[in-house]
PDB file of N, CA and C in Angstrom:
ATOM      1  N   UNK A   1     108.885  80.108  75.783  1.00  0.00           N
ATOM      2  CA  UNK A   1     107.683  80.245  76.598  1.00  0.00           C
ATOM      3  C   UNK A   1     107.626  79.102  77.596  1.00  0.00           C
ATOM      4  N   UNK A   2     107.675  79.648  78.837  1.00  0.00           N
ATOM      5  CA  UNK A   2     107.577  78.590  79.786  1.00  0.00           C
ATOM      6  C   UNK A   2     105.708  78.169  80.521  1.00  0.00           C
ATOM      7  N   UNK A   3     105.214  78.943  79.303  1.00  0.00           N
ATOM      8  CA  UNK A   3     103.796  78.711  79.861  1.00  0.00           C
ATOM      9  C   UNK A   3     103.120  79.256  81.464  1.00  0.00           C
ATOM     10  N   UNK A   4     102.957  78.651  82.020  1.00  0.00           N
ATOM     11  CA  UNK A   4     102.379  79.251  83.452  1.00  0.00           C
ATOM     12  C   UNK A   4     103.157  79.518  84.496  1.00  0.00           C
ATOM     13  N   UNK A   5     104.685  79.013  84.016  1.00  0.00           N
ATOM     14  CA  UNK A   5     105.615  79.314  85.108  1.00  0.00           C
ATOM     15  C   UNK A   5     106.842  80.601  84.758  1.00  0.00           C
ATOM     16  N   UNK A   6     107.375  81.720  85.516  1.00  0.00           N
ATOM     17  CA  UNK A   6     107.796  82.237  85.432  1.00  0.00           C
ATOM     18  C   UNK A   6     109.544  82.029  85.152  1.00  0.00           C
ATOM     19  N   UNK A   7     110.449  82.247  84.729  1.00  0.00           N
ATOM     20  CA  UNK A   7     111.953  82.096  85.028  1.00  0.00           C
ATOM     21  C   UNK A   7     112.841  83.332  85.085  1.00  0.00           C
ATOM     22  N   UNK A   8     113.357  82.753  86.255  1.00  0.00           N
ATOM     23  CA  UNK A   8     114.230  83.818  87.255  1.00  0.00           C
ATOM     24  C   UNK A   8     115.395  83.615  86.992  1.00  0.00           C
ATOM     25  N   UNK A   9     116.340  84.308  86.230  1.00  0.00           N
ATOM     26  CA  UNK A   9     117.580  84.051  86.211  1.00  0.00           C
ATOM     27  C   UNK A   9     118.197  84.118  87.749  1.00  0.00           C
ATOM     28  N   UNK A  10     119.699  83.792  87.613  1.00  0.00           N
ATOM     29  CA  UNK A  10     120.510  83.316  88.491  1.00  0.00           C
ATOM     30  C   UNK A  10     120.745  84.184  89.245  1.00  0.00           C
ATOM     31  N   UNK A  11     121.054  85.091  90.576  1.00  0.00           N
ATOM     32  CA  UNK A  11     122.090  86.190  91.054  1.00  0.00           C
ATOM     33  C   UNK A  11     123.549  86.563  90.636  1.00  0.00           C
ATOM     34  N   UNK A  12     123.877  86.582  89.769  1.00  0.00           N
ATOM     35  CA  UNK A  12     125.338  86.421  89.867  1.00  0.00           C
ATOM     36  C   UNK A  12     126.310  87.365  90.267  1.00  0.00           C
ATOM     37  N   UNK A  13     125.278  88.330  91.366  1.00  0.00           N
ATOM     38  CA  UNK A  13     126.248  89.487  91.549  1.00  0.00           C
ATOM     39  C   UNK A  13     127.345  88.908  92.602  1.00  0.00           C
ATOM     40  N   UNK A  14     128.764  89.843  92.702  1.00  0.00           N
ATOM     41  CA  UNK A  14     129.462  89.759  93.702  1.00  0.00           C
ATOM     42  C   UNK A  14     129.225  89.839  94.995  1.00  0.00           C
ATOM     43  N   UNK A  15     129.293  88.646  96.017  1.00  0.00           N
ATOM     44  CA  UNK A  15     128.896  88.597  97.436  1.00  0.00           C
ATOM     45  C   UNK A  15     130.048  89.224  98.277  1.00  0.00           C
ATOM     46  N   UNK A  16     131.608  89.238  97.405  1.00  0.00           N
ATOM     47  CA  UNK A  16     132.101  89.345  98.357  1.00  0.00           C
ATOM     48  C   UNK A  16     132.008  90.964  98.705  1.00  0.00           C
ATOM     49  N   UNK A  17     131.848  91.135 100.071  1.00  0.00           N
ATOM     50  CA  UNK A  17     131.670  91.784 101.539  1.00  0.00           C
ATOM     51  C   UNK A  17     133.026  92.693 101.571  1.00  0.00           C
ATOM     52  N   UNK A  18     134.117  92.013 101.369  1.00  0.00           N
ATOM     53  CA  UNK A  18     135.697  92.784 102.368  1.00  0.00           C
ATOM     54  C   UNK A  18     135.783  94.373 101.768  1.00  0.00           C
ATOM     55  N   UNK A  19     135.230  94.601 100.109  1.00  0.00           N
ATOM     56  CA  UNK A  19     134.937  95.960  99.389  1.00  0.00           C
ATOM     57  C   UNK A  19     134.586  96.946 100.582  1.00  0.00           C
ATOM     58  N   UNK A  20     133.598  96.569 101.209  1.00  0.00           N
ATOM     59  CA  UNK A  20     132.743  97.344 102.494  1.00  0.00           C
ATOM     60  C   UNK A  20     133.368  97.660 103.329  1.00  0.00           C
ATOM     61  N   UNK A  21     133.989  97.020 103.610  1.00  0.00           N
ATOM     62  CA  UNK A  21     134.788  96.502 105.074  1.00  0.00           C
ATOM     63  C   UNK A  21     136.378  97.547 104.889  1.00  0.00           C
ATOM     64  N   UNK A  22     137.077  97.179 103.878  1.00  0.00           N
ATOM     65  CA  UNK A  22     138.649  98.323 103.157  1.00  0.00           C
ATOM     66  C   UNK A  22     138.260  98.740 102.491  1.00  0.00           C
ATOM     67  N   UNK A  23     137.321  99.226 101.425  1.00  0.00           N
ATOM     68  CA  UNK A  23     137.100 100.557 100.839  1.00  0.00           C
ATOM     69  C   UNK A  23     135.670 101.417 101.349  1.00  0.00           C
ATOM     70  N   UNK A  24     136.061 102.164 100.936  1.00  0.00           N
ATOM     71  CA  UNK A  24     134.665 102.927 101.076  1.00  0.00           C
ATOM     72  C   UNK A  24     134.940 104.478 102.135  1.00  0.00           C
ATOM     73  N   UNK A  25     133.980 105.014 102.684  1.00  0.00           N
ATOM     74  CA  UNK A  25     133.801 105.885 103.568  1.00  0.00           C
ATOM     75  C   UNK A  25     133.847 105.806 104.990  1.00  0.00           C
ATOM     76  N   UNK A  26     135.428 105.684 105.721  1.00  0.00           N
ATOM     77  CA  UNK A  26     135.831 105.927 107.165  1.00  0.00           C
ATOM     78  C   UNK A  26     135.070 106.897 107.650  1.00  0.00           C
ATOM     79  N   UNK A  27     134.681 107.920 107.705  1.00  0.00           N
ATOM     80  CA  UNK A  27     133.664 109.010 108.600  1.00  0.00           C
ATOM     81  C   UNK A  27     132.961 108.483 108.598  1.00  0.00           C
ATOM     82  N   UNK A  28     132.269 107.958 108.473  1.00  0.00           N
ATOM     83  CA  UNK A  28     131.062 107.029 109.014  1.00  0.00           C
ATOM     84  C   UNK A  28     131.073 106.465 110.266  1.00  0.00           C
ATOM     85  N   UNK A  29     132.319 106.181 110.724  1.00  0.00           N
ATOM     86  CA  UNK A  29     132.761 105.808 112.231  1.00  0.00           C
ATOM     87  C   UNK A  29     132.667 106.693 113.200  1.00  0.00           C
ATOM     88  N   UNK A  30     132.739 107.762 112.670  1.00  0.00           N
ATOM     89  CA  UNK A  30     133.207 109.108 113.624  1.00  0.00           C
ATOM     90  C   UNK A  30     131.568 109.362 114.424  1.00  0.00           C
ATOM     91  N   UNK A  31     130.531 109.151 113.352  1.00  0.00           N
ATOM     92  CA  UNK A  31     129.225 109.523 114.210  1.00  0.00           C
ATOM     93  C   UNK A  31     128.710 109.000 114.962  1.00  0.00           C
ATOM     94  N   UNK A  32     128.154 109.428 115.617  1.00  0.00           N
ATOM     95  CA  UNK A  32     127.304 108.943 116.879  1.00  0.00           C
ATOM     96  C   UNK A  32     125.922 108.376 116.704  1.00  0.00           C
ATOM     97  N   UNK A  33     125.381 107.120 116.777  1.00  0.00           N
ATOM     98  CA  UNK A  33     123.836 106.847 116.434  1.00  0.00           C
ATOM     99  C   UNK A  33     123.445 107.339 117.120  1.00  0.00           C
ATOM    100  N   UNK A  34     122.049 107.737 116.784  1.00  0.00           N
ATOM    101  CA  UNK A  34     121.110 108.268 117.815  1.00  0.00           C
ATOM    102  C   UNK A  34     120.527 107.596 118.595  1.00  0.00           C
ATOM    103  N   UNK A  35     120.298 107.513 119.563  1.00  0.00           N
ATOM    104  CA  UNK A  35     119.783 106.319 120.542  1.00  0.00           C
ATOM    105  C   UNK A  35     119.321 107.228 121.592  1.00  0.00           C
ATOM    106  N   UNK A  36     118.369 106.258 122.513  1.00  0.00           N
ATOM    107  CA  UNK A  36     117.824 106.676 123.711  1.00  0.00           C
ATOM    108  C   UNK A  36     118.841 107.639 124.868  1.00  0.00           C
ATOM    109  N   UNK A  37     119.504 106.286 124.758  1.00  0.00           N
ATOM    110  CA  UNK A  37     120.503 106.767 125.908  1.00  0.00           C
ATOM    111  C   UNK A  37     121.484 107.933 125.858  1.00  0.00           C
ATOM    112  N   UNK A  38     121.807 108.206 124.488  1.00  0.00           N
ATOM    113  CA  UNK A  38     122.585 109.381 124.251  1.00  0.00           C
ATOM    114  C   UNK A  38     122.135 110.648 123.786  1.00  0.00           C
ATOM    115  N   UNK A  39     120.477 111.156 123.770  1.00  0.00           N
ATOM    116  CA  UNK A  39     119.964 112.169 123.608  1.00  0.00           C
ATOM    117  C   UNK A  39     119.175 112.792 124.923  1.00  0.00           C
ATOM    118  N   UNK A  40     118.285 113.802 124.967  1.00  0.00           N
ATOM    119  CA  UNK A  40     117.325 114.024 125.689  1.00  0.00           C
ATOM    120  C   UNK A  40     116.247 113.433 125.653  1.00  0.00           C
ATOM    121  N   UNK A  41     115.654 112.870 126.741  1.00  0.00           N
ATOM    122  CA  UNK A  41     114.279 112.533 126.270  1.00  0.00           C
ATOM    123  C   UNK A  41     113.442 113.788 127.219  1.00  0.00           C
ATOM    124  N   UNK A  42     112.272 114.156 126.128  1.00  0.00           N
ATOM    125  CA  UNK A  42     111.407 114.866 126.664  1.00  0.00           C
ATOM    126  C   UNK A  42     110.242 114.337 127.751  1.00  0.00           C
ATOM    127  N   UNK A  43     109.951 115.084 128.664  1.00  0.00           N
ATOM    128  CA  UNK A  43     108.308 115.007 129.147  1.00  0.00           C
ATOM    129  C   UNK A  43     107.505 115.267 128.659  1.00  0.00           C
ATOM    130  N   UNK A  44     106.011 115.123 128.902  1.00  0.00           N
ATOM    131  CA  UNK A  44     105.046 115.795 128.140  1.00  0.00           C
ATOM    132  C   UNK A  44     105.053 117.201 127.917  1.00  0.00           C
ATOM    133  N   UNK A  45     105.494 118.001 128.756  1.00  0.00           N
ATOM    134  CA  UNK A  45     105.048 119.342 128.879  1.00  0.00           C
ATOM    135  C   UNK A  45     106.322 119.982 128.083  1.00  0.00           C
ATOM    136  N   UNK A  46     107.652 119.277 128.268  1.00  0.00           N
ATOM    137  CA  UNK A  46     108.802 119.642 126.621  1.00  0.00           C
ATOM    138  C   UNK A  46     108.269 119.288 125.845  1.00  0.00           C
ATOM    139  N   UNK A  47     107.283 118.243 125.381  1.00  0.00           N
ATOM    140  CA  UNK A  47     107.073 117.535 124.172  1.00  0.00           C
ATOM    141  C   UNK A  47     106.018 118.805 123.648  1.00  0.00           C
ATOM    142  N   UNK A  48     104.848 119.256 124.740  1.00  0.00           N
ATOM    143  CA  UNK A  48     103.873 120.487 124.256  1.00  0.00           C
ATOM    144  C   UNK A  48     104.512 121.794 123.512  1.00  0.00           C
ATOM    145  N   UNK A  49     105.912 122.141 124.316  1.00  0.00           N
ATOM    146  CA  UNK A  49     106.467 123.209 124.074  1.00  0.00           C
ATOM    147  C   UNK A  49     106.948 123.039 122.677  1.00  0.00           C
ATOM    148  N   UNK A  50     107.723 122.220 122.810  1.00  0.00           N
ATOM    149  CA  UNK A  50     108.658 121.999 121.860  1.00  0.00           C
ATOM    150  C   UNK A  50     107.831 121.893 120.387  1.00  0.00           C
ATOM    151  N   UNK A  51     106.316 121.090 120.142  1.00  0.00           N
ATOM    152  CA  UNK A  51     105.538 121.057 119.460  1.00  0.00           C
ATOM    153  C   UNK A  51     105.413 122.062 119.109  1.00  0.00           C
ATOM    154  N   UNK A  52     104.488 123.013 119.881  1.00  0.00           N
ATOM    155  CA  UNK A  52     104.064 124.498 119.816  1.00  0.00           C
ATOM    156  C   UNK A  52     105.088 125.634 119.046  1.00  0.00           C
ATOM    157  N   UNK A  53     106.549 125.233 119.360  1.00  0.00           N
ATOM    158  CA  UNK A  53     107.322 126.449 118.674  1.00  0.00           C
ATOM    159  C   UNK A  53     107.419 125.432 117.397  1.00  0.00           C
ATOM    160  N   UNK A  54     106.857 125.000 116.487  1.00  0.00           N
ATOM    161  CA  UNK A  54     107.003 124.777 115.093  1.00  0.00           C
ATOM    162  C   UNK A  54     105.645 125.495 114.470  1.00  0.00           C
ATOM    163  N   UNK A  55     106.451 126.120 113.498  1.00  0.00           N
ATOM    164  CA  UNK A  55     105.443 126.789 112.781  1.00  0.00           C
ATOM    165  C   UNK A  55     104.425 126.173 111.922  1.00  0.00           C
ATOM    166  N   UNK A  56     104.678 124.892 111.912  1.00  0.00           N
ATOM    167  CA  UNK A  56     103.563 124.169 111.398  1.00  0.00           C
ATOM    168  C   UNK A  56     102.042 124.112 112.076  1.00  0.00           C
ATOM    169  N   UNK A  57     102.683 123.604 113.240  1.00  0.00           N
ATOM    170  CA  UNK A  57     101.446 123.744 114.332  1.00  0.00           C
ATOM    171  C   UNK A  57     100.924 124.528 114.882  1.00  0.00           C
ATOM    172  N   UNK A  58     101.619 126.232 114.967  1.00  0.00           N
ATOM    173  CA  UNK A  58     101.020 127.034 114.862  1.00  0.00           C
ATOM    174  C   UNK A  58     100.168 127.274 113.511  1.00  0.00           C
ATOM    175  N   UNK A  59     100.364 127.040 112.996  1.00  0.00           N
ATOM    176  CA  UNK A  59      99.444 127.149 111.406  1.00  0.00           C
ATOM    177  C   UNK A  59      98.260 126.344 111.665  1.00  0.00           C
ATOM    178  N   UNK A  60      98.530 125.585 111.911  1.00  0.00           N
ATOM    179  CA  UNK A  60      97.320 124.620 112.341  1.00  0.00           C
ATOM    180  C   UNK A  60      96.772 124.696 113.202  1.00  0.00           C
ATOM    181  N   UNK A  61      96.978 125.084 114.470  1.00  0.00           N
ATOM    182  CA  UNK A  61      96.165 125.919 115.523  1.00  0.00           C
ATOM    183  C   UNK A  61      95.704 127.110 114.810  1.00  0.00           C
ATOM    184  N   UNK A  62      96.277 127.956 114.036  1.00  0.00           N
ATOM    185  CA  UNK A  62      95.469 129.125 114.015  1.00  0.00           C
ATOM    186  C   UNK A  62      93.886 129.173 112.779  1.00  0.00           C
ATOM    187  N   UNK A  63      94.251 127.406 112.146  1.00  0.00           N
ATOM    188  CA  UNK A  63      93.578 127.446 111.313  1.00  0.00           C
ATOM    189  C   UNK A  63      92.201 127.051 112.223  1.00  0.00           C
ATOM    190  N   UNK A  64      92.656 126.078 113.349  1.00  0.00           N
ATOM    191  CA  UNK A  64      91.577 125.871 113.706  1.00  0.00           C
ATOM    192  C   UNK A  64      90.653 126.989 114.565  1.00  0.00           C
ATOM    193  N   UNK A  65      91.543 127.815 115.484  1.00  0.00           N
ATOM    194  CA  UNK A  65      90.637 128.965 115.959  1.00  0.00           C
ATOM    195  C   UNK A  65      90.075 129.757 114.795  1.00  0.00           C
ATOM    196  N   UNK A  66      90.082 129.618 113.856  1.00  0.00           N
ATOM    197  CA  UNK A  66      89.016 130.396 112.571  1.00  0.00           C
ATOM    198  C   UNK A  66      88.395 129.505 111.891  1.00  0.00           C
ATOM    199  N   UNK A  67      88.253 128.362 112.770  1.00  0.00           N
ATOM    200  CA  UNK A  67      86.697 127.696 112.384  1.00  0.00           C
ATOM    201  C   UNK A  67      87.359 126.613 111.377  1.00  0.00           C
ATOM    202  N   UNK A  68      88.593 126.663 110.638  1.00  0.00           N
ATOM    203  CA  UNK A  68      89.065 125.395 110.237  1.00  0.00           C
ATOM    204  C   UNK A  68      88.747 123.944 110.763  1.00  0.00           C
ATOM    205  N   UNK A  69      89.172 122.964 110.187  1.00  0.00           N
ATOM    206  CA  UNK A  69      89.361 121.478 110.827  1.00  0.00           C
ATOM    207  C   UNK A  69      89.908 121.361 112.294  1.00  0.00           C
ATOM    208  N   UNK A  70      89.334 120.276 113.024  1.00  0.00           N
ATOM    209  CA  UNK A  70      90.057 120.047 114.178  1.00  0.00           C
ATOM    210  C   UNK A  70      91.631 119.557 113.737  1.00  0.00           C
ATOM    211  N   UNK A  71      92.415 120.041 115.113  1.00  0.00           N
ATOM    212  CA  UNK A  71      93.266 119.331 114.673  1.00  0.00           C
ATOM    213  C   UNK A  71      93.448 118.426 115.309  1.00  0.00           C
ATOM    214  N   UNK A  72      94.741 117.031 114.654  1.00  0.00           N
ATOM    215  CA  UNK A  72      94.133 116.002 115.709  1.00  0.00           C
ATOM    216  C   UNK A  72      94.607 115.867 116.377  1.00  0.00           C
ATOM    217  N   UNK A  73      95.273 116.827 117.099  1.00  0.00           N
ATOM    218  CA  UNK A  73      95.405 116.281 118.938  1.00  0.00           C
ATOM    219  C   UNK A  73      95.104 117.556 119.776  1.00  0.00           C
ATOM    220  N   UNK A  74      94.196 117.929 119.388  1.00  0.00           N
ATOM    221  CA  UNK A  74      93.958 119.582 119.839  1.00  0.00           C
ATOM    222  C   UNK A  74      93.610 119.676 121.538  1.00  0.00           C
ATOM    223  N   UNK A  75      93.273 117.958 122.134  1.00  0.00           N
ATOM    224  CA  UNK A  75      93.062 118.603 123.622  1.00  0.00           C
ATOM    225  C   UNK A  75      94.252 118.807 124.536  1.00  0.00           C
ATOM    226  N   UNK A  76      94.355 119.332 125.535  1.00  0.00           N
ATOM    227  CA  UNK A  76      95.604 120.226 126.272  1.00  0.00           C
ATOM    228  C   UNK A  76      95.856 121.392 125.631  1.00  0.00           C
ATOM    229  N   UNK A  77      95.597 121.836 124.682  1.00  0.00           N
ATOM    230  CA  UNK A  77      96.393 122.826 123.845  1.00  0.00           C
ATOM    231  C   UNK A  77      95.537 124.489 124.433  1.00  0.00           C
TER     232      UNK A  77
END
C-alpha cells in the first residue's frame, strides 16, 4: 500500500519502429489520401443537391412537411 500515491509500473514495451517500416502491409502505399487538392470541392448549390439525393434527408424533409420537428437547416430547402 502506497497510501495516497498511486504506482505506475514501467513501459517496457518494444520501441523499436524498423517492424513498421520492413514488415507489415505495402498497399498501403498504393492509396491516395484524400485531400483538398485531389478531390472535388463542391459549391453550395452541389452541396444542396448532393444533400437532397440522400435518403436520409429526404426522410427528414418529409417528416417535417407532416408537421414533424424542424429540421436543422431547413432554410433554402
Amino acid at each position: 500500500d502506497l497510501g495516497d500515491f498511486y504506482r505506475i509500473p514501467a513501459d517496457t514495451r518494444d520501441l523499436n519502429y524498423e517492424k513498421y517500416f520492413e514488415e507489415g502491409t505495402y498497399d498501403l502505399s498504393k492509396y491516395v489520401d484524400y485531400r483538398s487538392d485531389n478531390t472535388t470541392i463542391l459549391n453550395v448549390e452541389q452541396t444542396k443537391e448532393k444533400l437532397l439525393s440522400l435518403d436520409y434527408i429526404q426522410k427528414e424533409l418529409e417528416d417535417f412537411k407532416n408537421g414533424g420537428t424542424k429540421p436543422i437547416a431547413s432554410e433554402g430547402f
